[in-house]
N, C-alpha and C. Protein backbone atom coordinates (compact mmCIF):
# COMPACT_ATOMS: atom_id res chain seq x y z
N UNK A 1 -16.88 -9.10 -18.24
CA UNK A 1 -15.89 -8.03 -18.17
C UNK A 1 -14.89 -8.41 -17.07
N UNK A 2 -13.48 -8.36 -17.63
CA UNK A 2 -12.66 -8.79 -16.31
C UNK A 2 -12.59 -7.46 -15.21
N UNK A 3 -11.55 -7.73 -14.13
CA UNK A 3 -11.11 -6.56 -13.32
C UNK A 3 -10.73 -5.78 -14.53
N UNK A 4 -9.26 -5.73 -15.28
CA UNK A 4 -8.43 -4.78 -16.07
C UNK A 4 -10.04 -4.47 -17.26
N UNK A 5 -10.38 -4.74 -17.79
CA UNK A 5 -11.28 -3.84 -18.64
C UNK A 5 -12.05 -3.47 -17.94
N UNK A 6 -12.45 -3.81 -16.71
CA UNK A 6 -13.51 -2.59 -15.56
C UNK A 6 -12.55 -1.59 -15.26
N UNK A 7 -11.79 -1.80 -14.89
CA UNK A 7 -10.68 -0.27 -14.72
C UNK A 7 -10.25 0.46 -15.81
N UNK A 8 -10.25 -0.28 -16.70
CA UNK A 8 -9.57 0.96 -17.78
C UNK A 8 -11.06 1.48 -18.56
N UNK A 9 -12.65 0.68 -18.17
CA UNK A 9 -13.33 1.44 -18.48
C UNK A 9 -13.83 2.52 -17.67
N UNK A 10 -13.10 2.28 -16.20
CA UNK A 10 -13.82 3.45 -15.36
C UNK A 10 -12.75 4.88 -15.86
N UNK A 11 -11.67 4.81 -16.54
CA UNK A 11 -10.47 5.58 -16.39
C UNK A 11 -10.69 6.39 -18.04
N UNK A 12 -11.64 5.48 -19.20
CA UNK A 12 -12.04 6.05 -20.21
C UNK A 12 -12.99 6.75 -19.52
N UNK A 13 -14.09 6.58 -18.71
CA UNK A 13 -15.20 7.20 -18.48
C UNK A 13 -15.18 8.64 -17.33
N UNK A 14 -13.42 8.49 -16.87
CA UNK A 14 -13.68 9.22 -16.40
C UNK A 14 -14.32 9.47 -14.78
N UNK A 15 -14.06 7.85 -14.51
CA UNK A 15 -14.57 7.82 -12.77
C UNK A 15 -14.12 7.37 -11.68
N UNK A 16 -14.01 7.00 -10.73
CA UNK A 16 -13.27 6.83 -10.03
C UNK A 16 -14.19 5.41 -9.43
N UNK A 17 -13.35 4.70 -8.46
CA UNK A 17 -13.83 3.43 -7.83
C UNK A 17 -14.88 3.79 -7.08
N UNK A 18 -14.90 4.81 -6.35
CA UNK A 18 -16.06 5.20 -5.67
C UNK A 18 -17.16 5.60 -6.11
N UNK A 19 -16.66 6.61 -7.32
CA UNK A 19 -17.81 7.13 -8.49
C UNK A 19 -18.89 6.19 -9.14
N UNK A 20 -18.06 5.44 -9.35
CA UNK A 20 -18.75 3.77 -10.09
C UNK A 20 -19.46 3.21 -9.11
N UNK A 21 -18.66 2.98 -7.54
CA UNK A 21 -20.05 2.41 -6.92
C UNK A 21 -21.60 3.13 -6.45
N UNK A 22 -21.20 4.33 -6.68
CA UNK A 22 -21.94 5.26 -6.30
C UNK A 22 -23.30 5.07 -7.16
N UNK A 23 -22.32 5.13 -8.53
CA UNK A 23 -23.62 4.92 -9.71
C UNK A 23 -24.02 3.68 -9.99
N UNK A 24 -23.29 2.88 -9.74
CA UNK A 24 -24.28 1.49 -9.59
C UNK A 24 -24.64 1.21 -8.72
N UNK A 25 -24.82 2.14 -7.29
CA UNK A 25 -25.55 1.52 -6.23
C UNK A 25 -24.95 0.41 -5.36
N UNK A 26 -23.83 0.41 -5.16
CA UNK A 26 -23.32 -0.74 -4.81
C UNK A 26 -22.27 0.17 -3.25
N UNK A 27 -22.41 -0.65 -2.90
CA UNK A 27 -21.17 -0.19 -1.59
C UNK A 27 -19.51 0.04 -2.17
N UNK A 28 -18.96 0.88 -1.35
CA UNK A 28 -17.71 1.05 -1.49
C UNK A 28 -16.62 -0.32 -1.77
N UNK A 29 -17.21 -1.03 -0.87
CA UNK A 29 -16.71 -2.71 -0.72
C UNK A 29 -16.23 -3.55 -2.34
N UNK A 30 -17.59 -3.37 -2.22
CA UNK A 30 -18.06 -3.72 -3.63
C UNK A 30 -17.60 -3.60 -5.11
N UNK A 31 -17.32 -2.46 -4.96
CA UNK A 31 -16.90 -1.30 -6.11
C UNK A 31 -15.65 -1.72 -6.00
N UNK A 32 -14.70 -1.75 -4.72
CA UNK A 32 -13.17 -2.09 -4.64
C UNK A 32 -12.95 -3.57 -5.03
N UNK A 33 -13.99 -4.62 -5.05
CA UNK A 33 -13.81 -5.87 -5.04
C UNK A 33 -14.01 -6.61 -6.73
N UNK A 34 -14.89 -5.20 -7.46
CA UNK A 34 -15.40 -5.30 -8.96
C UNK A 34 -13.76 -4.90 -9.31
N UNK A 35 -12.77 -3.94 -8.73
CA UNK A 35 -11.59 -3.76 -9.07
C UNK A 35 -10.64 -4.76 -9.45
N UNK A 36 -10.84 -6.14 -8.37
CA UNK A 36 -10.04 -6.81 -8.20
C UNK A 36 -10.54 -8.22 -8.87
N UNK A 37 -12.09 -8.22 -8.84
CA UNK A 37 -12.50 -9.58 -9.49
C UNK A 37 -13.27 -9.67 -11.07
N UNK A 38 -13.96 -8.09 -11.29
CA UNK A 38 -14.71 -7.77 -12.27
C UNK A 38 -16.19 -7.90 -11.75
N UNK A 39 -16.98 -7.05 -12.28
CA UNK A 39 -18.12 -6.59 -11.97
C UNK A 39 -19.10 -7.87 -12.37
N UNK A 40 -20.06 -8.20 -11.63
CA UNK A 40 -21.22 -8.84 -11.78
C UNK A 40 -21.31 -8.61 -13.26
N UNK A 41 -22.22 -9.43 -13.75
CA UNK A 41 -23.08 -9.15 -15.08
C UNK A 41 -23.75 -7.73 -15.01
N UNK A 42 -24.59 -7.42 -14.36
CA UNK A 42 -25.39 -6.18 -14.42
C UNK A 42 -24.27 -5.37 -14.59
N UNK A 43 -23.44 -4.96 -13.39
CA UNK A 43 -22.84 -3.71 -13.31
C UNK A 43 -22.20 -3.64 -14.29
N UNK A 44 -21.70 -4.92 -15.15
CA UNK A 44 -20.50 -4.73 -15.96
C UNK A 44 -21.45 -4.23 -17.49
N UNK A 45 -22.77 -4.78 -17.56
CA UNK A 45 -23.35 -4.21 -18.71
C UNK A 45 -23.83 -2.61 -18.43
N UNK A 46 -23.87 -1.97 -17.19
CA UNK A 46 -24.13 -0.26 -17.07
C UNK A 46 -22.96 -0.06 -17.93
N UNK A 47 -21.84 -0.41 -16.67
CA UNK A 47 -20.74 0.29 -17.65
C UNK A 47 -20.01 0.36 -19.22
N UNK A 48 -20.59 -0.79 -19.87
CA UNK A 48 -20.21 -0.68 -21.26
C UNK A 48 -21.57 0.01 -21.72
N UNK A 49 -22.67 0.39 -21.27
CA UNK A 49 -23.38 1.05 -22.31
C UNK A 49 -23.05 2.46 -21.69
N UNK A 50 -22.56 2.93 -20.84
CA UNK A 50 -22.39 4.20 -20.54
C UNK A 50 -21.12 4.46 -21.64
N UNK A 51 -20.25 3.39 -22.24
CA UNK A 51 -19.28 3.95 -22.85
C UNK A 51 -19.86 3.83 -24.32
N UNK A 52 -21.02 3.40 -24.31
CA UNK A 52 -21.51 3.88 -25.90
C UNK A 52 -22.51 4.92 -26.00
N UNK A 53 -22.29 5.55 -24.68
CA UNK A 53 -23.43 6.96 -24.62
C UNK A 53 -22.44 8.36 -25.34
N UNK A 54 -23.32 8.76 -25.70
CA UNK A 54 -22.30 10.35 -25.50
C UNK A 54 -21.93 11.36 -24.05
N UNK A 55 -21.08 11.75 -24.25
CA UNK A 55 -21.39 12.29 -22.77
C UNK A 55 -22.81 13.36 -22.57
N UNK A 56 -23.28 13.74 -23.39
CA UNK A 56 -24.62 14.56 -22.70
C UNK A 56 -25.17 13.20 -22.85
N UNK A 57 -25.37 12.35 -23.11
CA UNK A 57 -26.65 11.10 -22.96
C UNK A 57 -25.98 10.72 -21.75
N UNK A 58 -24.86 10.78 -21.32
CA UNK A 58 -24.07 9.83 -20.19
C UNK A 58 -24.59 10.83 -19.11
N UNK A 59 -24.11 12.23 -19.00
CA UNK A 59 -24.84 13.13 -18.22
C UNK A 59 -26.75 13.33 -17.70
N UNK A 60 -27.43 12.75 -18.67
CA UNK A 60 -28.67 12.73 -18.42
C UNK A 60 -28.92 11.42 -17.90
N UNK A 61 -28.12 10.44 -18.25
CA UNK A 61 -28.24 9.04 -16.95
C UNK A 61 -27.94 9.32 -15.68
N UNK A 62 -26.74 10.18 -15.79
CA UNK A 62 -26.43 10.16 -14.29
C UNK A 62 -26.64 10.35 -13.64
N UNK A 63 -27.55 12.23 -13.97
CA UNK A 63 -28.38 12.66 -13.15
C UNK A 63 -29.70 12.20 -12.74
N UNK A 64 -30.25 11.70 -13.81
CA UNK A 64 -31.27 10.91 -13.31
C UNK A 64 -31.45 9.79 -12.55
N UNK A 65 -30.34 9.00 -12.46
CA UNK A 65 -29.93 7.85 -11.19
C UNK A 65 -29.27 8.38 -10.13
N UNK A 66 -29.37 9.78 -10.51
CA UNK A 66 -29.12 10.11 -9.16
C UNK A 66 -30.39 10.96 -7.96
N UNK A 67 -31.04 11.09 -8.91
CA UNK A 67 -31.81 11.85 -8.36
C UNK A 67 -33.16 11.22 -7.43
């Protein structure tokens, strides 16, 4: 996943740079640097399966990684 399809999937999903690092666990740093270079393998596969969730399936991930 490059930078531009990590951003325009955080902007379909609805999240913000911080939001995203939040939910992948990653530092603020991090999250700003997935902006500019594209996300690791892992992070970049959360975020494309969160965009094949529905949002109540996306909502019951979230809360549960968050909790």
């Amino acid at each position: 996943m490059t930078a531009d399809e990590y951003r325009a999937a955080l902007k379909r999903l609805g999240l913000t740079q911080a939001g995203a690092s939040r939910l992948l666990g990653v530092s603020d740093r991090t999250g700003r640097a997935y902006a500019i270079d594209g996300p690791t393998g892992p992070a970049a596969r959360v975020i494309q399966a969160l965009e094949f969730m529905t949002p109540t399936q996306r909502a019951k991930f979230t809360t549960q990684i968050a909790a």
